[in-house]
C-alpha atoms as a PDB file:
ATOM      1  CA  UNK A   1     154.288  55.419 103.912  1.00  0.00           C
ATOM      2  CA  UNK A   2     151.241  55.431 105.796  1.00  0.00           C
ATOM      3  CA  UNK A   3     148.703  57.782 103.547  1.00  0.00           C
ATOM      4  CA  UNK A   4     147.415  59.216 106.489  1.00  0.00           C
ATOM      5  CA  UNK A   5     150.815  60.681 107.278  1.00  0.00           C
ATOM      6  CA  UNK A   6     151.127  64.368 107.321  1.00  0.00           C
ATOM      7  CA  UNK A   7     153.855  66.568 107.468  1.00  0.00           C
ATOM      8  CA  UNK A   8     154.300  68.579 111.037  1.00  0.00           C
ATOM      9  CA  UNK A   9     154.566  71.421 108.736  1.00  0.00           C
ATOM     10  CA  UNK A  10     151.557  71.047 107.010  1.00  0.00           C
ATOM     11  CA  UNK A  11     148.480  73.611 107.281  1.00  0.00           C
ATOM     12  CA  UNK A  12     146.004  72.330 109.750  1.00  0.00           C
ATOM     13  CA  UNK A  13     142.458  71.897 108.508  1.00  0.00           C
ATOM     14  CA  UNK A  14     139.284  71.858 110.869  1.00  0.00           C
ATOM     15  CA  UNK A  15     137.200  68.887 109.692  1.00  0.00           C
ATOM     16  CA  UNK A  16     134.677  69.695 112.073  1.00  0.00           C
ATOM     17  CA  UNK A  17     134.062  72.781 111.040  1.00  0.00           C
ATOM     18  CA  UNK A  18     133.885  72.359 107.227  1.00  0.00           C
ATOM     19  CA  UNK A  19     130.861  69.655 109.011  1.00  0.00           C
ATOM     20  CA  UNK A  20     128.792  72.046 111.023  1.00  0.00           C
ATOM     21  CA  UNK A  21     128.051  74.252 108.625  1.00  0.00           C
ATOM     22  CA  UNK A  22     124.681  73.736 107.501  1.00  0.00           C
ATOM     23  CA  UNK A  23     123.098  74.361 104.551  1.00  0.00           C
ATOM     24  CA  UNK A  24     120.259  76.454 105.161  1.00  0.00           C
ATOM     25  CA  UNK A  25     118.851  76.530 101.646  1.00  0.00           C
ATOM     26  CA  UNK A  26     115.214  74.857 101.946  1.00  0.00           C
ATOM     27  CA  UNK A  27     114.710  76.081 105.649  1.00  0.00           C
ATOM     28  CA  UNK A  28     115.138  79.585 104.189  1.00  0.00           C
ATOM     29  CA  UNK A  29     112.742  78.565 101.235  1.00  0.00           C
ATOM     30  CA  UNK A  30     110.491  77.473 103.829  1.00  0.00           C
ATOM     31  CA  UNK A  31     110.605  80.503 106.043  1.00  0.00           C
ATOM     32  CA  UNK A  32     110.134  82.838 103.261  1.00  0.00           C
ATOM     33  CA  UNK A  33     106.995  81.491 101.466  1.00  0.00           C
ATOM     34  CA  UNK A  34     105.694  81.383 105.194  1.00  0.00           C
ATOM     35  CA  UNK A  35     106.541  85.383 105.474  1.00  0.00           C
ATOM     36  CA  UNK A  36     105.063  85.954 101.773  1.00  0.00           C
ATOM     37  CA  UNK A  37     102.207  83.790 103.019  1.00  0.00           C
ATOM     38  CA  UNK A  38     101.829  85.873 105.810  1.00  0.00           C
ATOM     39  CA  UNK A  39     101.531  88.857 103.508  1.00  0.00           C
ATOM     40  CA  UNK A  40      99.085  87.557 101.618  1.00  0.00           C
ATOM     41  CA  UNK A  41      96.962  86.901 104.642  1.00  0.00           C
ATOM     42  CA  UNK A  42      97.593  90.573 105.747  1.00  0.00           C
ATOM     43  CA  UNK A  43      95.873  91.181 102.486  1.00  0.00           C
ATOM     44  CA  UNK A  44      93.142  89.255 102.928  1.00  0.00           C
ATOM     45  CA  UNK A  45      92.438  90.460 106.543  1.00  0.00           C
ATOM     46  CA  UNK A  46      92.759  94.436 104.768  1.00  0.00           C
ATOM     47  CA  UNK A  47      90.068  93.209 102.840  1.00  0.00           C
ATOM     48  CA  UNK A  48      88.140  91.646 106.074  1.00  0.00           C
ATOM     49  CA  UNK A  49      88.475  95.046 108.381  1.00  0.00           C
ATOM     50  CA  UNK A  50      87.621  97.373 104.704  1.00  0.00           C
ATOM     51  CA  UNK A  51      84.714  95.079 104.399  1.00  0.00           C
ATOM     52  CA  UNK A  52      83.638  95.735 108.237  1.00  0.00           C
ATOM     53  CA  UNK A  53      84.530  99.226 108.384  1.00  0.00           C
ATOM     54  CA  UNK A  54      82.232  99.543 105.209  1.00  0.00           C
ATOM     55  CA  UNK A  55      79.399  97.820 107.703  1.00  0.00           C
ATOM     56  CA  UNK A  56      79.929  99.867 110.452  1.00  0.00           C
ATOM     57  CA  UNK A  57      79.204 103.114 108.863  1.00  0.00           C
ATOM     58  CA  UNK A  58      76.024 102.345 107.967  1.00  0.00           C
ATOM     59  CA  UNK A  59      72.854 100.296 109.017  1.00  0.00           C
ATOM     60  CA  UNK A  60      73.281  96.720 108.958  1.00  0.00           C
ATOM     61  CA  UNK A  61      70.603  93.696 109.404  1.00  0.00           C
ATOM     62  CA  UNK A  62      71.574  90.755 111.947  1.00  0.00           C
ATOM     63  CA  UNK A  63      72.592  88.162 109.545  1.00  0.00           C
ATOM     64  CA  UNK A  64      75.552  90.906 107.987  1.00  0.00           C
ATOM     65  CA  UNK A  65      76.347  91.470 111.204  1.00  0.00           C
ATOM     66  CA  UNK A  66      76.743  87.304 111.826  1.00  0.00           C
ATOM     67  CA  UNK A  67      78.021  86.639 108.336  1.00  0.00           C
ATOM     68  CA  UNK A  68      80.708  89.662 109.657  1.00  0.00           C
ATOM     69  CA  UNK A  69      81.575  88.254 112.569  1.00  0.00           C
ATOM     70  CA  UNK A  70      82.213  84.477 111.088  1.00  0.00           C
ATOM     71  CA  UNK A  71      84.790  86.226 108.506  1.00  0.00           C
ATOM     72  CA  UNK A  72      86.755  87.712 111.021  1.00  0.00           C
ATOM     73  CA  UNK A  73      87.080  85.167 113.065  1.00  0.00           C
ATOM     74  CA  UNK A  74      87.896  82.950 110.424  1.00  0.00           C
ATOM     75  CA  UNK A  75      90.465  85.495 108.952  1.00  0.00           C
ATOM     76  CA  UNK A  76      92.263  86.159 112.485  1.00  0.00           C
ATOM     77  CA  UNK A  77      92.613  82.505 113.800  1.00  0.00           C
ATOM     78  CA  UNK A  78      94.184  81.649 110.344  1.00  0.00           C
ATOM     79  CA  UNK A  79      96.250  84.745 110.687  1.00  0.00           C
ATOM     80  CA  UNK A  80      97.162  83.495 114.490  1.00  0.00           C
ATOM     81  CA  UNK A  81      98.134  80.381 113.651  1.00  0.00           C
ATOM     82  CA  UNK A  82     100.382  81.091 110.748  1.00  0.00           C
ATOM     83  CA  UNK A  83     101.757  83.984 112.694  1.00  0.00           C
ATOM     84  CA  UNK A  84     102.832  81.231 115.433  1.00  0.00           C
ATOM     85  CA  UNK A  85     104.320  78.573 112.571  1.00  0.00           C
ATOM     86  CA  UNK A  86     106.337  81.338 111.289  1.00  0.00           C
ATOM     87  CA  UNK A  87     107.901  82.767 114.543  1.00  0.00           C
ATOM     88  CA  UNK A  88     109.034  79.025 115.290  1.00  0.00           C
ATOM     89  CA  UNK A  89     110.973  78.592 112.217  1.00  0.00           C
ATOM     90  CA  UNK A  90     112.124  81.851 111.803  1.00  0.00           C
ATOM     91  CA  UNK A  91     113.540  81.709 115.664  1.00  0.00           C
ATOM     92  CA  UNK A  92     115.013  78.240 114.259  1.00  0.00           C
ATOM     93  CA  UNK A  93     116.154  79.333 111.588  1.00  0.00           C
ATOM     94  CA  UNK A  94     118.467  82.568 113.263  1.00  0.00           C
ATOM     95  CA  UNK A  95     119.948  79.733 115.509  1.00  0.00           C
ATOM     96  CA  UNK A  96     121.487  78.195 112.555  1.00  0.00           C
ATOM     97  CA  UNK A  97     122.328  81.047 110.671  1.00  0.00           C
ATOM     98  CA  UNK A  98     124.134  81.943 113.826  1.00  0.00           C
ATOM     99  CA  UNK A  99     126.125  78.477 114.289  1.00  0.00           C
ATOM    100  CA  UNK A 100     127.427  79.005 110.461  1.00  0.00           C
ATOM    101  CA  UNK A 101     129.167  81.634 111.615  1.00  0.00           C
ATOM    102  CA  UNK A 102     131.045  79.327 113.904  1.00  0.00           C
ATOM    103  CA  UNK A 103     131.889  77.512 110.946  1.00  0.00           C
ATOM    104  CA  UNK A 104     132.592  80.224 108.108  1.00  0.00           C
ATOM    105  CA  UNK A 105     135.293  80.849 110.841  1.00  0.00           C
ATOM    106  CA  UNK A 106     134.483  84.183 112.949  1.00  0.00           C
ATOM    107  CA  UNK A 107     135.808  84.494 116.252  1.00  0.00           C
ATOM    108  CA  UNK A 108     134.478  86.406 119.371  1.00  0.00           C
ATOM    109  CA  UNK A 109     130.932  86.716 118.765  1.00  0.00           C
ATOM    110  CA  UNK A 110     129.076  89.066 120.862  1.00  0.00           C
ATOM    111  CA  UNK A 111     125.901  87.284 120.425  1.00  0.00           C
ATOM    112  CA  UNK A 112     125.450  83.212 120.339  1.00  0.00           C
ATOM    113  CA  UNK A 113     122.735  81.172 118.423  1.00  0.00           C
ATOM    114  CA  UNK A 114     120.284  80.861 121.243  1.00  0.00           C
ATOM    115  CA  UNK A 115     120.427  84.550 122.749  1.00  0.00           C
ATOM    116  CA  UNK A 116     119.844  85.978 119.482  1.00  0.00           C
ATOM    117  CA  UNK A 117     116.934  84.706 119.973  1.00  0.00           C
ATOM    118  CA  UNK A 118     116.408  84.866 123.648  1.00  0.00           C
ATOM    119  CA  UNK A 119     117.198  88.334 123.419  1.00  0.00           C
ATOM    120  CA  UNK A 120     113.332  88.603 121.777  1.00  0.00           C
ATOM    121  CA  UNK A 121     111.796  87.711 125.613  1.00  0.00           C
ATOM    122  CA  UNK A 122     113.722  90.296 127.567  1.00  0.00           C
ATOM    123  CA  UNK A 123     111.384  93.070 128.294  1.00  0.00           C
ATOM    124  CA  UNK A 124     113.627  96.866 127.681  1.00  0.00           C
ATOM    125  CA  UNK A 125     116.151  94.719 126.247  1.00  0.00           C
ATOM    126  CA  UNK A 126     113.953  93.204 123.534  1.00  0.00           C
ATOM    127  CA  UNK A 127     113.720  97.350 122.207  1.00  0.00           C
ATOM    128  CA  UNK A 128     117.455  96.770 120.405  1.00  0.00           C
ATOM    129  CA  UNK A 129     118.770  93.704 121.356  1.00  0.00           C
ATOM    130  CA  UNK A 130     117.522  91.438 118.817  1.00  0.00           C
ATOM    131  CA  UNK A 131     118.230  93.774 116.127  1.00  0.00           C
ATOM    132  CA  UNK A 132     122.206  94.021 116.972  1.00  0.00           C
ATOM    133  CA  UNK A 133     122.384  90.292 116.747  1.00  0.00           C
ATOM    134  CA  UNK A 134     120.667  90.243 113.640  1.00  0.00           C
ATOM    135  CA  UNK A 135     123.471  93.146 112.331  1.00  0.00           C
ATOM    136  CA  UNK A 136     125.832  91.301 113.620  1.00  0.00           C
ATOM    137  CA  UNK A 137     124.341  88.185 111.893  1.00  0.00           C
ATOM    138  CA  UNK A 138     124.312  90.188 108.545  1.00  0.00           C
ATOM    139  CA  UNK A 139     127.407  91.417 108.682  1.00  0.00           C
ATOM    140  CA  UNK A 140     129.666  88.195 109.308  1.00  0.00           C
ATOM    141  CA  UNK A 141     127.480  86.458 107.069  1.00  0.00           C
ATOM    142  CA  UNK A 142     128.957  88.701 104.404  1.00  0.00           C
ATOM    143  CA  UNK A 143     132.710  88.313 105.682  1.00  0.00           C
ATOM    144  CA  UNK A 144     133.457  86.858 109.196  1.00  0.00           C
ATOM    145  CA  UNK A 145     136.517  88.327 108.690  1.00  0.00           C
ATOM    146  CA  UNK A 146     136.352  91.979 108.089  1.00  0.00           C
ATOM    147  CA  UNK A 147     132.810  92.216 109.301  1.00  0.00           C
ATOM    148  CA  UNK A 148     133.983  95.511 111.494  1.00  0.00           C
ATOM    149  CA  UNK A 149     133.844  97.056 107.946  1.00  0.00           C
ATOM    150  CA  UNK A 150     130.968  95.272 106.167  1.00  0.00           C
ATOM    151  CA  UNK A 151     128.058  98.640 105.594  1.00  0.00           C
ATOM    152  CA  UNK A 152     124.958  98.000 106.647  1.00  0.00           C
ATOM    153  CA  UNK A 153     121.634  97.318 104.501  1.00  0.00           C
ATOM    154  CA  UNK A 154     118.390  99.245 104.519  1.00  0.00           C
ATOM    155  CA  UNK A 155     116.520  95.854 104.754  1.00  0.00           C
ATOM    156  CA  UNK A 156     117.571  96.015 108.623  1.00  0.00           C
ATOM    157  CA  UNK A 157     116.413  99.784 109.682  1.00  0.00           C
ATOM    158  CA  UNK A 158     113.451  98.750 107.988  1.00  0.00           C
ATOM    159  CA  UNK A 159     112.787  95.702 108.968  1.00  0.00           C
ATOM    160  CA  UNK A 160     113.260  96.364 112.981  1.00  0.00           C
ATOM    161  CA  UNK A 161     111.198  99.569 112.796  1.00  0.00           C
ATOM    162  CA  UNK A 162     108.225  97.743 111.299  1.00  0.00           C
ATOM    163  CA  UNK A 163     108.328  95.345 113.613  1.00  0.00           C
ATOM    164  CA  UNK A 164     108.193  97.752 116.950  1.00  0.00           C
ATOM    165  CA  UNK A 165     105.336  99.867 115.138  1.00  0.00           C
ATOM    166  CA  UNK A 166     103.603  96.196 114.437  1.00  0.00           C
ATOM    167  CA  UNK A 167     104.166  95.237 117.987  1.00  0.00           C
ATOM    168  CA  UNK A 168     102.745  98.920 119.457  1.00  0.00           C
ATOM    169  CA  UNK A 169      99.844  99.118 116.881  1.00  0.00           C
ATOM    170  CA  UNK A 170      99.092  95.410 118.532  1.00  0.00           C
ATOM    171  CA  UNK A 171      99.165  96.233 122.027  1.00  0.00           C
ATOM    172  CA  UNK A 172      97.270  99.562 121.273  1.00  0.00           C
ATOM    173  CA  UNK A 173      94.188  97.587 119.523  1.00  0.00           C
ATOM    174  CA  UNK A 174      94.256  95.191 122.623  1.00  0.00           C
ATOM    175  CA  UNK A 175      93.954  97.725 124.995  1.00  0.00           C
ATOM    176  CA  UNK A 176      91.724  99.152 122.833  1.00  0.00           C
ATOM    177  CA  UNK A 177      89.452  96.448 121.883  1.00  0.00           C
ATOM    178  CA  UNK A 178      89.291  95.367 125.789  1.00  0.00           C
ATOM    179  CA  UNK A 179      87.136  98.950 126.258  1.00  0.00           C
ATOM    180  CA  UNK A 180      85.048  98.871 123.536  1.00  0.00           C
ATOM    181  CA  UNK A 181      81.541  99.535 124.025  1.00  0.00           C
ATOM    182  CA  UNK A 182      79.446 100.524 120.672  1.00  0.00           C
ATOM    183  CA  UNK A 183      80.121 101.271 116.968  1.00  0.00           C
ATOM    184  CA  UNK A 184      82.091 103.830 117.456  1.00  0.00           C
ATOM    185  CA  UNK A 185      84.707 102.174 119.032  1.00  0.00           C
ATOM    186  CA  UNK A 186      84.721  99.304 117.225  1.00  0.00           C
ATOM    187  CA  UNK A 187      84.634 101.507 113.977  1.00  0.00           C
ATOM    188  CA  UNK A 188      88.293 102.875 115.483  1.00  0.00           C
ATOM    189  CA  UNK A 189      89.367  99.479 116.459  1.00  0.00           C
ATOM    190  CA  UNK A 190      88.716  98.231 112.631  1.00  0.00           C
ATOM    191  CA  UNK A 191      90.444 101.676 111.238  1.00  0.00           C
ATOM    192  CA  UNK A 192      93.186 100.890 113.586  1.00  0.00           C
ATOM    193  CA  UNK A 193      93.559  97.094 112.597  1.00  0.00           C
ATOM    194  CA  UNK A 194      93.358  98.611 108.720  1.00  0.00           C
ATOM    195  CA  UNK A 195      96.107 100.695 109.420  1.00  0.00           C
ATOM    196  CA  UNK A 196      98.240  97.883 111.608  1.00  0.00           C
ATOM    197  CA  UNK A 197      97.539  95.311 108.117  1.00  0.00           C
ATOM    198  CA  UNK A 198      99.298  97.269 106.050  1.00  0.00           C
ATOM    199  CA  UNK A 199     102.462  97.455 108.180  1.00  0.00           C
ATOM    200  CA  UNK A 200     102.374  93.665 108.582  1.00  0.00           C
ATOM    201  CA  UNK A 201     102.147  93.365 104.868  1.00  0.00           C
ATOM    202  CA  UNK A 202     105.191  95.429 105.018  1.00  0.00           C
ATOM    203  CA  UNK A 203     107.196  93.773 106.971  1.00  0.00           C
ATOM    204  CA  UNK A 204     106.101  90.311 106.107  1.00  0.00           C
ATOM    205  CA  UNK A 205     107.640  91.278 102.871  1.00  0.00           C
ATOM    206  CA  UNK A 206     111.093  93.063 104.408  1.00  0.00           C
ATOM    207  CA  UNK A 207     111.524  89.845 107.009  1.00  0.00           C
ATOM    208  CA  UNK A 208     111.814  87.233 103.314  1.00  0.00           C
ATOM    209  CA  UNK A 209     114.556  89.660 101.579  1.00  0.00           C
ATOM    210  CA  UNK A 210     116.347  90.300 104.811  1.00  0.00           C
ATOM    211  CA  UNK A 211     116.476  86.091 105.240  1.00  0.00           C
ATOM    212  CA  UNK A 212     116.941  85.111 101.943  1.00  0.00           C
ATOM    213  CA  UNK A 213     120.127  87.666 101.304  1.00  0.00           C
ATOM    214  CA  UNK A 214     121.419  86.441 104.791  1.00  0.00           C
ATOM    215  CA  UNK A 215     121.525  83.277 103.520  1.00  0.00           C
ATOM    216  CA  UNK A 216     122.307  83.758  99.980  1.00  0.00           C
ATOM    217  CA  UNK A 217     125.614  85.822 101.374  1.00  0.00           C
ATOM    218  CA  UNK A 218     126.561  82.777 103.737  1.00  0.00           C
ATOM    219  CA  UNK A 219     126.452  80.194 100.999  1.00  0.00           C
ATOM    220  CA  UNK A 220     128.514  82.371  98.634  1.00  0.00           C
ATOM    221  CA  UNK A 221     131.420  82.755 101.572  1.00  0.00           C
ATOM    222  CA  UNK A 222     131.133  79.424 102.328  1.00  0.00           C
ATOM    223  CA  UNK A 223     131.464  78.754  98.682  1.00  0.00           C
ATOM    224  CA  UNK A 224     134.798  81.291  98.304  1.00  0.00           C
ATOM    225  CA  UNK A 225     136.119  81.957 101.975  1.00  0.00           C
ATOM    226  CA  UNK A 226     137.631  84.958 102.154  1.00  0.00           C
ATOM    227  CA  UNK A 227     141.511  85.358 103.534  1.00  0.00           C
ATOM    228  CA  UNK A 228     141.533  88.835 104.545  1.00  0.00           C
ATOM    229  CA  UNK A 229     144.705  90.068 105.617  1.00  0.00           C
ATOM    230  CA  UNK A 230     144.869  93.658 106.376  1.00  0.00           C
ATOM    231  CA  UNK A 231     147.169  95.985 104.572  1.00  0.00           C
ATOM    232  CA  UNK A 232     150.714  96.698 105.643  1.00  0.00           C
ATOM    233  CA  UNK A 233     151.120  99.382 108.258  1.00  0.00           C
ATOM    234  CA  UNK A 234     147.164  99.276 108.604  1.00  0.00           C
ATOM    235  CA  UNK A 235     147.429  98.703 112.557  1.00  0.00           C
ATOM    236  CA  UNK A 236     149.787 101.373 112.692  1.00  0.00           C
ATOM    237  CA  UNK A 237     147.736 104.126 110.866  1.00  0.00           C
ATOM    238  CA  UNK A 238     144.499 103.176 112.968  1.00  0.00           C
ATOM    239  CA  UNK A 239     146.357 104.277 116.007  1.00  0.00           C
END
């Protein structure tokens, strides 16, 4: 008989799908030193503005004021560019954590792989949007099939809150910083960058434990698939 025979009776398995799930295990590695990288910048630039707010409030010769100016530079275009790597691959890498889904088996999506990212350049929309497709991502990650049910984590509250007071704090300073005229104000501009470093340290540190247990629960379903089949007279009593 020809092995690749199979009965009409037999259980149909997706070979595709078993195929497009990806593992996401050094892209997550990746994009969480980045984030704990990015922390440890944040540091480093709460040391810069400390060290300038220190300068400010008192007198200070032209060459501090130079040597000041080279650090901060220096400080923000590293912070900048890291910033930029780190939004690219974490924007990549909630595209494929949103196609395993796809292939862990969940059905009906609200939200697909490029939108939950898209969602981030829709002005209003970009106030909640993002943050339901990364509950939803969190939730079917833990069981696509009873992810109705799956409770949510603190890491996402957090995480989404920290990011709209970083992104406020930001747009505050550059309104800010575009009126400045004398010590004063640039003394409020550093207090207000000092302030705006530690929530970036923050969430820098939130952002790599909400990634790494999103991908840490999708490798253990994909390792033991649930089959969730729900309790006898269970449709009934929900009505």
């Amino acid at each position: 008989m020809d092995p690749r025979y199979k009965s009409p009776t037999a259980a149909v398995v997706d070979d595709d799908a078993s195929a497009d799930f990806r593992d996401l295990t050094t892209f997550t590695t990746t994009l969480t030193w980045l984030l704990r990288a990015g922390a440890a910048l944040a540091v480093v630039g709460l040391w810069s503005s400390a060290s300038q707010l220190e300068m400010l409030s008192r007198d200070f010769t032209q060459a501090e004021g130079a040597a000041n100016v080279q650090r901060v530079v220096a400080v923000a275009g590293g912070t900048v560019l890291l910033r930029v790597v780190t939004f690219i691959v974490f924007g990549r890498w909630i595209v494929l954590a949103h196609r395993n889904l796809d292939a862990l088996g969940a059905h009906y999506l609200e939200f697909r792989p490029g939108w939950a990212v898209g969602w981030f350049f829709i002005p209003i929309a970009n106030l909640w949007k993002p943050f339901q497709a990364m509950r939803s991502l969190w939730r079917h990650s833990h069981s696509v099939h009873r992810a109705e049910i799956q409770s949510d984590t603190w890491v996402l509250p957090a995480w989404w809150t920290l990011w709209l007071v970083f992104l406020f704090m930001g747009n505050v300073s550059q309104t800010v910083s575009r009126n400045a005229n004398g010590v004063d104000d640039y003394r409020a501009i550093t207090q207000a960058a000092l302030a705006g470093g530690i929530v970036d340290v923050v969430l820098c540190i939130v952002a790599s434990i909400l990634v790494s247990r999103t991908w840490r629960a999708q490798a253990a379903q994909r390792e033991n698939p649930e089959r969730y089949e729900p309790p006898k007279g269970f449709a009934d009593a929900a009505v």
